[in-house]
PDB file of N, CA and C in Angstrom:
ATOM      1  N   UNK A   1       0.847  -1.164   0.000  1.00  0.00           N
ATOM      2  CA  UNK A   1       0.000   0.000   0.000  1.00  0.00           C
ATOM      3  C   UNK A   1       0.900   1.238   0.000  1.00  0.00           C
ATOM      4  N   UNK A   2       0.450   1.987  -1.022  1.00  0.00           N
ATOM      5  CA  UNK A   2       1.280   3.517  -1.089  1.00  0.00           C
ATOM      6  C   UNK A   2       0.342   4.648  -0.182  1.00  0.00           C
ATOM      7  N   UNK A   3       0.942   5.297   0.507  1.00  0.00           N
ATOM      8  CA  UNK A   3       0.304   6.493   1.035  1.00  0.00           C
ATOM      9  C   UNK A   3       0.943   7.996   0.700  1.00  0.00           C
ATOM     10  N   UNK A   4       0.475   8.906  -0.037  1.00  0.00           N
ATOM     11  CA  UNK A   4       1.382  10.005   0.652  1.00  0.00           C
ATOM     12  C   UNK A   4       0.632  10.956   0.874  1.00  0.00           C
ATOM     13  N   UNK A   5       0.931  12.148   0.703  1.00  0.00           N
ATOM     14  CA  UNK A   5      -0.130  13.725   1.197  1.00  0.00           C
ATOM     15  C   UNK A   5       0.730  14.235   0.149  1.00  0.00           C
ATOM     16  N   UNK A   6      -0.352  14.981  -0.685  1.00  0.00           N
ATOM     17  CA  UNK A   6      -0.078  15.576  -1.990  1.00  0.00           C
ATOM     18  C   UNK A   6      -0.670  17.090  -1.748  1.00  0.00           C
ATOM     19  N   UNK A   7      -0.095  18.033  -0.724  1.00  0.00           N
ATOM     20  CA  UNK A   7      -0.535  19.636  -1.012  1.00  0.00           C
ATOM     21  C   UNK A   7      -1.995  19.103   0.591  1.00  0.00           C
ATOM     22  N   UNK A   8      -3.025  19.258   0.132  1.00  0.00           N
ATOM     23  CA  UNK A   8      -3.939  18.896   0.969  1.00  0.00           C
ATOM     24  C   UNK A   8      -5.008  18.041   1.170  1.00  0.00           C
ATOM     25  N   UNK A   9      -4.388  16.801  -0.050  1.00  0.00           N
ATOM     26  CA  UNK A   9      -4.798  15.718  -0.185  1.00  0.00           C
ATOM     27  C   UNK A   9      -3.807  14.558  -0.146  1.00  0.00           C
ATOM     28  N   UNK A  10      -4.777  13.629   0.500  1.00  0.00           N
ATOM     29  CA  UNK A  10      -4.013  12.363   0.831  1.00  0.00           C
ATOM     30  C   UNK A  10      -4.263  11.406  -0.485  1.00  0.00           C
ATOM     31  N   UNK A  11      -3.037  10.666  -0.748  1.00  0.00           N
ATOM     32  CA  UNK A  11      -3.709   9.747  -2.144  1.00  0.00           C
ATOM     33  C   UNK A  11      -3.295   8.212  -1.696  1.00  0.00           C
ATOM     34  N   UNK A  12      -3.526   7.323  -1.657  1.00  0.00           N
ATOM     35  CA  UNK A  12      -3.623   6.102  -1.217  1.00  0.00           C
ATOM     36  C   UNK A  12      -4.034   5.028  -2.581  1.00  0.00           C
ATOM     37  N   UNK A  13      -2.870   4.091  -2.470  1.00  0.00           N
ATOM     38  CA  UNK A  13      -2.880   3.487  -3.885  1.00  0.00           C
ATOM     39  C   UNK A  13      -2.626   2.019  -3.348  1.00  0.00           C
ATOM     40  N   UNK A  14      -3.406   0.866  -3.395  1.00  0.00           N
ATOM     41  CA  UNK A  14      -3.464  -0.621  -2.796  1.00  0.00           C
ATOM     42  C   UNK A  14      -2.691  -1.235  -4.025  1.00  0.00           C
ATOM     43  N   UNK A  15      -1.231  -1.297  -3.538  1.00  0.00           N
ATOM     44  CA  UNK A  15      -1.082  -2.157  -5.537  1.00  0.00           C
ATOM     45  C   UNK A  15      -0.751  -3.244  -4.971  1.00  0.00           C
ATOM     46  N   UNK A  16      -1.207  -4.254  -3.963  1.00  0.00           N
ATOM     47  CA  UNK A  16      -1.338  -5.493  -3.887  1.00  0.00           C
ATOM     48  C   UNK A  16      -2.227  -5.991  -2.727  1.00  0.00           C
ATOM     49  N   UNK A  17      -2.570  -7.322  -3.004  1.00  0.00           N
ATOM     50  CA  UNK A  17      -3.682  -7.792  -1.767  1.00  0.00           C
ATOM     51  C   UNK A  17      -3.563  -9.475  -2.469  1.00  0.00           C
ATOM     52  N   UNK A  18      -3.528 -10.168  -1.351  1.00  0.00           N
ATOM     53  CA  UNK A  18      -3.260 -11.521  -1.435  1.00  0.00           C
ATOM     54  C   UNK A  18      -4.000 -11.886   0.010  1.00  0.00           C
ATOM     55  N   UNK A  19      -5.020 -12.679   0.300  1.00  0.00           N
ATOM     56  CA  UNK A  19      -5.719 -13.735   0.938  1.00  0.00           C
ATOM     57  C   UNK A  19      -5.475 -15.175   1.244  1.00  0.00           C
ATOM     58  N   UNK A  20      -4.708 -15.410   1.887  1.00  0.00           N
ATOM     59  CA  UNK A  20      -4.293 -16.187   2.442  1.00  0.00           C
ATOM     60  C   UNK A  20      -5.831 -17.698   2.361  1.00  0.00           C
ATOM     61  N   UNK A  21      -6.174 -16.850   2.818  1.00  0.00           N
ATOM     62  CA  UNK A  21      -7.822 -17.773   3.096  1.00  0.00           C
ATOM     63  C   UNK A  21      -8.292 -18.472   1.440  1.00  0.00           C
ATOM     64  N   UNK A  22      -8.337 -17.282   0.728  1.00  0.00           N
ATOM     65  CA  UNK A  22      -9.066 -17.361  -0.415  1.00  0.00           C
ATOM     66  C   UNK A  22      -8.044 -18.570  -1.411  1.00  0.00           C
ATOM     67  N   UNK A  23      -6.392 -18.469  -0.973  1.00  0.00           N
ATOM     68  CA  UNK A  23      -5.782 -18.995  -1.819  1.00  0.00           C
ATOM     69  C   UNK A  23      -5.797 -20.730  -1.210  1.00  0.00           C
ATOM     70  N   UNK A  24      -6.123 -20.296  -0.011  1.00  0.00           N
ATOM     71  CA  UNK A  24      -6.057 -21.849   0.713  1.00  0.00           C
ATOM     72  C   UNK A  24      -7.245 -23.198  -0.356  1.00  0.00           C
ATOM     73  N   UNK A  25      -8.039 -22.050  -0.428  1.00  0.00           N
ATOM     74  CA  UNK A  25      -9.606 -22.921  -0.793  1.00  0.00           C
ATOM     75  C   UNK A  25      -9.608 -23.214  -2.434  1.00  0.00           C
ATOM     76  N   UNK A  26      -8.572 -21.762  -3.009  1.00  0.00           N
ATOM     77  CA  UNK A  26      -8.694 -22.466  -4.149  1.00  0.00           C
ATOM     78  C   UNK A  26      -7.800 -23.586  -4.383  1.00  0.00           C
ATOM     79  N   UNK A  27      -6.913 -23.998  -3.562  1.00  0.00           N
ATOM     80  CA  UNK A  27      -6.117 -24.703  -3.864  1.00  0.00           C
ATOM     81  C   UNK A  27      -6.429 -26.175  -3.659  1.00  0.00           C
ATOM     82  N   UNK A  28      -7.456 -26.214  -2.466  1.00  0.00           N
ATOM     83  CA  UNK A  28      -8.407 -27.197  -1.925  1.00  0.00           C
ATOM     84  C   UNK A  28      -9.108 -28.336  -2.942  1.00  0.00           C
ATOM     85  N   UNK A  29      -9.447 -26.541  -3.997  1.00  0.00           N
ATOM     86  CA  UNK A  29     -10.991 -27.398  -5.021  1.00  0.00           C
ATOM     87  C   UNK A  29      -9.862 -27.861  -6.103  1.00  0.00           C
ATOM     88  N   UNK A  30      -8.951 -27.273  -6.400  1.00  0.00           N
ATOM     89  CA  UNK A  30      -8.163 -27.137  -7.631  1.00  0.00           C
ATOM     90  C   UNK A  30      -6.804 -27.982  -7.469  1.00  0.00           C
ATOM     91  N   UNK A  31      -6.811 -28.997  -6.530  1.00  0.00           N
ATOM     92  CA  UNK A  31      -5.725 -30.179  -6.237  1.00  0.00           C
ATOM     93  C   UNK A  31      -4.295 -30.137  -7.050  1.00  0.00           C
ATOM     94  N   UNK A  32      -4.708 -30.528  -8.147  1.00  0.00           N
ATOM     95  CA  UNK A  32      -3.669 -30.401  -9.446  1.00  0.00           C
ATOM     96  C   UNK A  32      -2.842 -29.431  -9.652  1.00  0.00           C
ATOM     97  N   UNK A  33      -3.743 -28.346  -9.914  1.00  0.00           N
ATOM     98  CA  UNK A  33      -3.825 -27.039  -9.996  1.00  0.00           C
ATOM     99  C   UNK A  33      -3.208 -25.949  -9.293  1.00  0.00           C
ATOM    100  N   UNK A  34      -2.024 -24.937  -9.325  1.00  0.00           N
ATOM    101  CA  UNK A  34      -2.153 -23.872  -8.294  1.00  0.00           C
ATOM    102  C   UNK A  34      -3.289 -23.059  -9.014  1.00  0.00           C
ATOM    103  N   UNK A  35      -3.659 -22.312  -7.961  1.00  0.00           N
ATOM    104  CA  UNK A  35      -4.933 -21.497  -8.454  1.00  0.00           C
ATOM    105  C   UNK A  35      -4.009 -20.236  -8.561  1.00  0.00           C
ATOM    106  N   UNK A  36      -4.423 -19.102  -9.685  1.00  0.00           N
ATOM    107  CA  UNK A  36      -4.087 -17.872 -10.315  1.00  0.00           C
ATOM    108  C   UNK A  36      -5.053 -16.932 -10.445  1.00  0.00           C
ATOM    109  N   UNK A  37      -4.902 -15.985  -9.506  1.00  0.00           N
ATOM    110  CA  UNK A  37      -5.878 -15.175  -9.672  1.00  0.00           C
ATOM    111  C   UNK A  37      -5.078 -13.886 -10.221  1.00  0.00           C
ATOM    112  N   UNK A  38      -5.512 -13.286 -11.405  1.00  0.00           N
ATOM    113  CA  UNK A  38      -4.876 -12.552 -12.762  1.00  0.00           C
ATOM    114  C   UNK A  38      -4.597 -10.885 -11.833  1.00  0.00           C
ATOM    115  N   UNK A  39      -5.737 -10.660 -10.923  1.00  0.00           N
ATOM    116  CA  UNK A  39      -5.777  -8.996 -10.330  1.00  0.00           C
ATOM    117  C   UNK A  39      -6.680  -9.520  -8.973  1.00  0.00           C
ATOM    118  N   UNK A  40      -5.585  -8.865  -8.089  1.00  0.00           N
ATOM    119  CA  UNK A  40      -5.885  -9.077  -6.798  1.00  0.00           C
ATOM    120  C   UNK A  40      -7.531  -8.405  -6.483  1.00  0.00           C
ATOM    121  N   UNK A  41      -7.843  -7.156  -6.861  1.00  0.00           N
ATOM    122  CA  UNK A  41      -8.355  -6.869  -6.661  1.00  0.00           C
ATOM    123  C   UNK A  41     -10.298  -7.431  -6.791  1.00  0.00           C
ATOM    124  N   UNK A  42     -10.350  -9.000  -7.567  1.00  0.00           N
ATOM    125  CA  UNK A  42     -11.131  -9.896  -7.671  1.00  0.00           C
ATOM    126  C   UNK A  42     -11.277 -10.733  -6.059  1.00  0.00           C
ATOM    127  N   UNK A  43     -10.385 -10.476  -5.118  1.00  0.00           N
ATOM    128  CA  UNK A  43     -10.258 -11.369  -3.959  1.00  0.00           C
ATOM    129  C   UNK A  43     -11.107 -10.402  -2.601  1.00  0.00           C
ATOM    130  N   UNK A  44     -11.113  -8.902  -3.729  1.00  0.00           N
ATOM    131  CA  UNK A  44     -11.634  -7.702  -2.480  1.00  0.00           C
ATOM    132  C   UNK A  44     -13.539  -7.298  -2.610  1.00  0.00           C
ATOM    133  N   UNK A  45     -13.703  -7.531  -1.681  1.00  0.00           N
ATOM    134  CA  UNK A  45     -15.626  -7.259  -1.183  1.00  0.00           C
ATOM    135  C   UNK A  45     -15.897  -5.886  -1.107  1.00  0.00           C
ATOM    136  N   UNK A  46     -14.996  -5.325  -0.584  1.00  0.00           N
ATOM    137  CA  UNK A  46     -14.865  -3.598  -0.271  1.00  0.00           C
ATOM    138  C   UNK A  46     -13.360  -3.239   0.436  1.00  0.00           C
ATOM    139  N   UNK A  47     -13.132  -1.656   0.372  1.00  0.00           N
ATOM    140  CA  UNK A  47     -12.212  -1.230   0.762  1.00  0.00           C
ATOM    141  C   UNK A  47     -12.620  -0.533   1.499  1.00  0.00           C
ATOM    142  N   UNK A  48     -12.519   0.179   2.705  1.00  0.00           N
ATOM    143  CA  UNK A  48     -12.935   1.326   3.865  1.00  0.00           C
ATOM    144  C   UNK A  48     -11.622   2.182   4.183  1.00  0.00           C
ATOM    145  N   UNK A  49     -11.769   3.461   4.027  1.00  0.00           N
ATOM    146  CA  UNK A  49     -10.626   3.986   4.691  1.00  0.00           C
ATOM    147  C   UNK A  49     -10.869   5.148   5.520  1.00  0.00           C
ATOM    148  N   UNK A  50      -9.918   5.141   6.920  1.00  0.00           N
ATOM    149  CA  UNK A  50     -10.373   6.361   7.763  1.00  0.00           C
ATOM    150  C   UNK A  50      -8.894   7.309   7.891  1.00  0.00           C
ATOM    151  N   UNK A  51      -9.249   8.493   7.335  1.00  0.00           N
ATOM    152  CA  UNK A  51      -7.786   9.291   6.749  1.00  0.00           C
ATOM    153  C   UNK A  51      -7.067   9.887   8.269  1.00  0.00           C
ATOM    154  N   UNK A  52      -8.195   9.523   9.488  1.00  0.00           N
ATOM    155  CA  UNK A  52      -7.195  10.400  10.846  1.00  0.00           C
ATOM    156  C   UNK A  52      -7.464   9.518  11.336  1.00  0.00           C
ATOM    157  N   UNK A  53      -7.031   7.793  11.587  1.00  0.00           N
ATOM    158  CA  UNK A  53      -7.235   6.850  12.441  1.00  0.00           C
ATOM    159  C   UNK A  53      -6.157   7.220  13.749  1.00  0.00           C
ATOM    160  N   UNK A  54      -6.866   6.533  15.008  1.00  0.00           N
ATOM    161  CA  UNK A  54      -6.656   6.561  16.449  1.00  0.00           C
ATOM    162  C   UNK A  54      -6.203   5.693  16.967  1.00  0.00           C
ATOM    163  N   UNK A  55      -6.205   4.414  16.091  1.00  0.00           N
ATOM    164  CA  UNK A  55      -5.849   3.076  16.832  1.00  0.00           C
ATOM    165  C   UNK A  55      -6.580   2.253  17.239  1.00  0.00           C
ATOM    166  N   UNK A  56      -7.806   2.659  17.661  1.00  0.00           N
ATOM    167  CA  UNK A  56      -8.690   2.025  18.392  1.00  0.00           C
ATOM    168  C   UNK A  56     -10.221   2.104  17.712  1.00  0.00           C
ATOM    169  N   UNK A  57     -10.272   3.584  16.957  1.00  0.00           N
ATOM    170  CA  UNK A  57     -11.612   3.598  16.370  1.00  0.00           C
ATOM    171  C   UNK A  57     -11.593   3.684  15.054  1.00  0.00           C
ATOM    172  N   UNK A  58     -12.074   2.864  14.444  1.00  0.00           N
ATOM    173  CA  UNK A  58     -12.100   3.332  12.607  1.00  0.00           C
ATOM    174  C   UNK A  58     -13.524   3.837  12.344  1.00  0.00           C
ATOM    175  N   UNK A  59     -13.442   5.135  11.813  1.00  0.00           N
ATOM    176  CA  UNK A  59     -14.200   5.979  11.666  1.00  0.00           C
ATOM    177  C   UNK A  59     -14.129   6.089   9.887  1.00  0.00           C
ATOM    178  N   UNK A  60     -14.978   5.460   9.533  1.00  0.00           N
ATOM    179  CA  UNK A  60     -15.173   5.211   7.726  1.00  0.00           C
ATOM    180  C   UNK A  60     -15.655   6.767   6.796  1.00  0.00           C
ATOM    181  N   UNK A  61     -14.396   7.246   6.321  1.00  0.00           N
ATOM    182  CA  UNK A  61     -14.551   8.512   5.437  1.00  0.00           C
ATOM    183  C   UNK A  61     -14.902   8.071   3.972  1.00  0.00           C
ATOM    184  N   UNK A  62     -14.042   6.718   3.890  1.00  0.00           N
ATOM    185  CA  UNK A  62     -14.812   6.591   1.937  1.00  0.00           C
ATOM    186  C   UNK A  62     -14.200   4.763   2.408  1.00  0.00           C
ATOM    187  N   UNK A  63     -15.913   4.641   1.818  1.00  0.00           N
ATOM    188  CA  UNK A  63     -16.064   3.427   0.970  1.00  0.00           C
ATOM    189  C   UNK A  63     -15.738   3.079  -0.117  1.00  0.00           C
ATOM    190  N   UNK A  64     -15.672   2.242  -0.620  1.00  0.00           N
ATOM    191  CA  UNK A  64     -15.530   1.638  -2.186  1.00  0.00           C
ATOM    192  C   UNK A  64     -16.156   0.363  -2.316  1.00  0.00           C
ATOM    193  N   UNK A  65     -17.512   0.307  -2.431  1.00  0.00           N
ATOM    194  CA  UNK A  65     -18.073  -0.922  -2.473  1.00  0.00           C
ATOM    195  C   UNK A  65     -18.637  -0.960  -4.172  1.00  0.00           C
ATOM    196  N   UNK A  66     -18.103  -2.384  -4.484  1.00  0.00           N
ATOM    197  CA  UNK A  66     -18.663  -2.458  -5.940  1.00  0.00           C
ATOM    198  C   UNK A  66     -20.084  -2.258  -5.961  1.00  0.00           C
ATOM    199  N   UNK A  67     -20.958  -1.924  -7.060  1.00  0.00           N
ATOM    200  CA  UNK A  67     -22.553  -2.302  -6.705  1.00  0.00           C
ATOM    201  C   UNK A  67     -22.750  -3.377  -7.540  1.00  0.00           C
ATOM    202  N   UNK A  68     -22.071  -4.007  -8.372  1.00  0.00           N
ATOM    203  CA  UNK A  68     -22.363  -5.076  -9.185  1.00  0.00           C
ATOM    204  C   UNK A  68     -21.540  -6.475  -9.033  1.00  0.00           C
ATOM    205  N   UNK A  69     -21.758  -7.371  -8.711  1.00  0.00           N
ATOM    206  CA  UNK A  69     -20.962  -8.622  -8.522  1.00  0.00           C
ATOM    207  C   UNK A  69     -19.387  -8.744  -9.447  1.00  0.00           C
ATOM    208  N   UNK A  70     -19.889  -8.507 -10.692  1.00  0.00           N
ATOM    209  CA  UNK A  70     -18.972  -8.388 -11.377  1.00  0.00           C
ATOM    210  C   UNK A  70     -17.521  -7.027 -11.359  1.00  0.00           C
ATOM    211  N   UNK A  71     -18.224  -6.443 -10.850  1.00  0.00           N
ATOM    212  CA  UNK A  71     -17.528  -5.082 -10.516  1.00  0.00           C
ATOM    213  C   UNK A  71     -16.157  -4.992  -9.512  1.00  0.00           C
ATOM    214  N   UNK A  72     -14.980  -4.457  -9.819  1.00  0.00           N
ATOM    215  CA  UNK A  72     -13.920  -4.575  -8.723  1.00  0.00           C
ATOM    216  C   UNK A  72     -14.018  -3.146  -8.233  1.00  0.00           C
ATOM    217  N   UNK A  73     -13.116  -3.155  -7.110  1.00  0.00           N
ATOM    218  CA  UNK A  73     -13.092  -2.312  -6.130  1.00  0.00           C
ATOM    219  C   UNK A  73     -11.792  -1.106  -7.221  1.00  0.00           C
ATOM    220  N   UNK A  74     -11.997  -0.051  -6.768  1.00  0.00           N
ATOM    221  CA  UNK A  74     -10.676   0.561  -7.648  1.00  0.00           C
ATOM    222  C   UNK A  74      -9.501   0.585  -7.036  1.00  0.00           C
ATOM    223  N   UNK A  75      -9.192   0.533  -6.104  1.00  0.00           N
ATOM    224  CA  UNK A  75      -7.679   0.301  -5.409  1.00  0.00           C
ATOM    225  C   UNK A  75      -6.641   2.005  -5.329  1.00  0.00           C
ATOM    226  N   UNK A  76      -7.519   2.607  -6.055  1.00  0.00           N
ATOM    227  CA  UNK A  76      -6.131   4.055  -5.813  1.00  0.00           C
ATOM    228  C   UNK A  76      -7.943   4.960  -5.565  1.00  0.00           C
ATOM    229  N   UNK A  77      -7.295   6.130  -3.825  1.00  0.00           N
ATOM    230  CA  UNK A  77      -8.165   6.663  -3.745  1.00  0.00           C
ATOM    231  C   UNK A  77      -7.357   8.622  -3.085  1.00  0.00           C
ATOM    232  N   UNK A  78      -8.235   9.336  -3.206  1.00  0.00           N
ATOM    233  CA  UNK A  78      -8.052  10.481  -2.649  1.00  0.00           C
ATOM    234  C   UNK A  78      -8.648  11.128  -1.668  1.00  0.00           C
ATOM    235  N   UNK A  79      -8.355  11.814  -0.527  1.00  0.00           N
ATOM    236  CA  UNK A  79      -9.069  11.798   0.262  1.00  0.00           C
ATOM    237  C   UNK A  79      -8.694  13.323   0.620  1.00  0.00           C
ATOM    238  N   UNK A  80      -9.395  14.413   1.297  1.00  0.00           N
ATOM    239  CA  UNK A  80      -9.026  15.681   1.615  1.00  0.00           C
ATOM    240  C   UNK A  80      -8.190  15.099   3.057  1.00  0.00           C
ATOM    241  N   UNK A  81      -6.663  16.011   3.041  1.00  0.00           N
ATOM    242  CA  UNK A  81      -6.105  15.757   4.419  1.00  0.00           C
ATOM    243  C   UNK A  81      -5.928  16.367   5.387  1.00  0.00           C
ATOM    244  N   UNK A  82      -6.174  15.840   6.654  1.00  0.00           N
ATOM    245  CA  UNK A  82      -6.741  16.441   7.815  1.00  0.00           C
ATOM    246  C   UNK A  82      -5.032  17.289   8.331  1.00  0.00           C
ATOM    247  N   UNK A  83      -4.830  18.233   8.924  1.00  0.00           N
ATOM    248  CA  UNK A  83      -3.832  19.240   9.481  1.00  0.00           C
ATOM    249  C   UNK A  83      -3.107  18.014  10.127  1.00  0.00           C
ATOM    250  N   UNK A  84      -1.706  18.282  10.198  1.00  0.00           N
ATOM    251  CA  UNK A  84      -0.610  17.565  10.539  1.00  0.00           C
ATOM    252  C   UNK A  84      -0.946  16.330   9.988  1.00  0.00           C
ATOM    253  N   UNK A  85       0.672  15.942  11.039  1.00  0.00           N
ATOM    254  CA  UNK A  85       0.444  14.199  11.043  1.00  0.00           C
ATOM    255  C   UNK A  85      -0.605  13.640  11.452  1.00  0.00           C
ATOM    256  N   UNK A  86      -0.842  12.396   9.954  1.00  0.00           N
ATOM    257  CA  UNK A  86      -2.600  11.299  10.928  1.00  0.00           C
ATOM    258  C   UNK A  86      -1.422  10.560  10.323  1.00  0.00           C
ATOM    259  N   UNK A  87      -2.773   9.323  11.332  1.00  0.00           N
ATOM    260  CA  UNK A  87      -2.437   7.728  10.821  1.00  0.00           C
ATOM    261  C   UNK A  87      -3.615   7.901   9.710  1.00  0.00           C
ATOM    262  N   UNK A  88      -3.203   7.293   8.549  1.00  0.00           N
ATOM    263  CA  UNK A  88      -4.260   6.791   7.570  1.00  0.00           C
ATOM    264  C   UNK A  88      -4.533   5.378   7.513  1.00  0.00           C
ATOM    265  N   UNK A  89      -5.541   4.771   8.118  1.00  0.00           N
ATOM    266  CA  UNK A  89      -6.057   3.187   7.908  1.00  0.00           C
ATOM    267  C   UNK A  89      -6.379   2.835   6.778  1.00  0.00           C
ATOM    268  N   UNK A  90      -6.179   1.479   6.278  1.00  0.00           N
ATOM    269  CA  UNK A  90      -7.080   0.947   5.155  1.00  0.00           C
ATOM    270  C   UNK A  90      -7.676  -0.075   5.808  1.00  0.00           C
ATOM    271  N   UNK A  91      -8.854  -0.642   5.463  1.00  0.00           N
ATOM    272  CA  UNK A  91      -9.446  -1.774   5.674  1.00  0.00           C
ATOM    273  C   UNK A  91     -10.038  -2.711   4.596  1.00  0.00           C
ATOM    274  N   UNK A  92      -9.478  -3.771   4.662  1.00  0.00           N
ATOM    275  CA  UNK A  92     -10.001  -4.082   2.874  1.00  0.00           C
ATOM    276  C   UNK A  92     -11.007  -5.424   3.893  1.00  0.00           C
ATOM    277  N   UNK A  93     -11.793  -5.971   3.078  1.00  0.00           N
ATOM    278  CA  UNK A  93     -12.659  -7.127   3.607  1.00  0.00           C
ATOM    279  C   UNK A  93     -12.811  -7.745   2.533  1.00  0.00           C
ATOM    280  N   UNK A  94     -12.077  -9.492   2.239  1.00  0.00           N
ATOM    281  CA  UNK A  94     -11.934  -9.992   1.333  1.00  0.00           C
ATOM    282  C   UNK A  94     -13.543 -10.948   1.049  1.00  0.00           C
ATOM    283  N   UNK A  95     -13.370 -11.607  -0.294  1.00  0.00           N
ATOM    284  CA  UNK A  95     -14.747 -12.287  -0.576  1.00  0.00           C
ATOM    285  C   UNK A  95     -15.634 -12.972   0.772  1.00  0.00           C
ATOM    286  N   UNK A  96     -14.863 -13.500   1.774  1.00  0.00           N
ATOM    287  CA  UNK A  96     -14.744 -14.375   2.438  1.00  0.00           C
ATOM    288  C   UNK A  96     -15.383 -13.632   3.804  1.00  0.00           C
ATOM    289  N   UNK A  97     -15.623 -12.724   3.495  1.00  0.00           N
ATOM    290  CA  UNK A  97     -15.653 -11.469   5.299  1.00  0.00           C
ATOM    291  C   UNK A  97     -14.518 -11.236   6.255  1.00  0.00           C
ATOM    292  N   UNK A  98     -13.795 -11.777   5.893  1.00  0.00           N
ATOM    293  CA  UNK A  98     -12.021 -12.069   6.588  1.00  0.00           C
ATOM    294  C   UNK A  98     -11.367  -9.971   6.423  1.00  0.00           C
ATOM    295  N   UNK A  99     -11.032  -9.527   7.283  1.00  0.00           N
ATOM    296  CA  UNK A  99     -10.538  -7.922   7.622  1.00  0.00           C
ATOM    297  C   UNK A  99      -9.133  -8.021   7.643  1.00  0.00           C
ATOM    298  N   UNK A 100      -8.414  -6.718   6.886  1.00  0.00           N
ATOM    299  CA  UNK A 100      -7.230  -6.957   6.899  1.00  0.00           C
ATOM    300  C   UNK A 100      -7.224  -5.579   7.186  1.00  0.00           C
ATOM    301  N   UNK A 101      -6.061  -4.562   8.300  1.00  0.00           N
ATOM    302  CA  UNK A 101      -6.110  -3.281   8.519  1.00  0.00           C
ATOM    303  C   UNK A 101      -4.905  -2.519   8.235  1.00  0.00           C
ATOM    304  N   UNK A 102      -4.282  -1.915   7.379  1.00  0.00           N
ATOM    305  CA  UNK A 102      -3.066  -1.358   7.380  1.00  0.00           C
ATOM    306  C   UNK A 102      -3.142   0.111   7.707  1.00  0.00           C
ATOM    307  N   UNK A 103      -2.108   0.367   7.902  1.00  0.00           N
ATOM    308  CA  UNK A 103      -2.483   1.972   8.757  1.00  0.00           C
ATOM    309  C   UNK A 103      -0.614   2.518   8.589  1.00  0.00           C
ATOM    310  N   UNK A 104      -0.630   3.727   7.710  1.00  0.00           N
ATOM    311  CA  UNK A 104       0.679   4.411   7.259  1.00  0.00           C
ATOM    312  C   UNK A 104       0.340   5.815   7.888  1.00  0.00           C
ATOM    313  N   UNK A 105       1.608   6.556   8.417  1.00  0.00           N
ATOM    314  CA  UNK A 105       1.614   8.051   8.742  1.00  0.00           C
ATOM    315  C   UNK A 105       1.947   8.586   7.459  1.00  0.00           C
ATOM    316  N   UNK A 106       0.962   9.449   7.958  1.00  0.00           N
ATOM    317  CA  UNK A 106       1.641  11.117   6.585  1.00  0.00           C
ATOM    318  C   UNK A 106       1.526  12.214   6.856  1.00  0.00           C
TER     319      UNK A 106
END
């Protein structure tokens, strides 16, 4: 995950995501097979991000929920940035409901 603060926006760019869970199962059905999934971003349900996280509370400023099954999440986002240093969280929630939380200063 890229984070930086660009002037008075924060830009946040996910250029990878791997599921541990998701790769377990395909590998389960698909014996023979390693399973290949082409763009990570097929393994993601939604992305949540809170641009002044605390540690303790995630407070959701932008969603990214597909509205169509077929639909992926976009993975690079912008957000207006709050005065000084924050923590910026991501929260991605894979097919599976499984939460993954990364959290960068900027």
């Amino acid at each position: 995950m890229k984070v930086q603060r660009k002037g008075e926006k924060i830009e946040i760019e996910i250029v990878d995501f791997i599921s541990p869970t998701i790769i377990e199962r395909l590998s389960q059905q698909n014996s023979l097979l390693q399973p290949k999934i082409e763009d990570w971003r097929s393994m993601v349900d939604c992305v949540m991000i809170d641009p002044n996280y605390d540690g303790k509370l995630f407070n959701i400023s932008l969603s990214d929920v597909p509205e169509k099954k077929n639909d992926l999440v976009s993975g690079k986002y912008e957000l207006p940035a709050p005065a000084g240093k924050v923590k910026v969280a991501v929260k991605i929630i894979d097919m599976l409901g499984e939460e993954v939380v990364e959290a960068r200063e900027v």
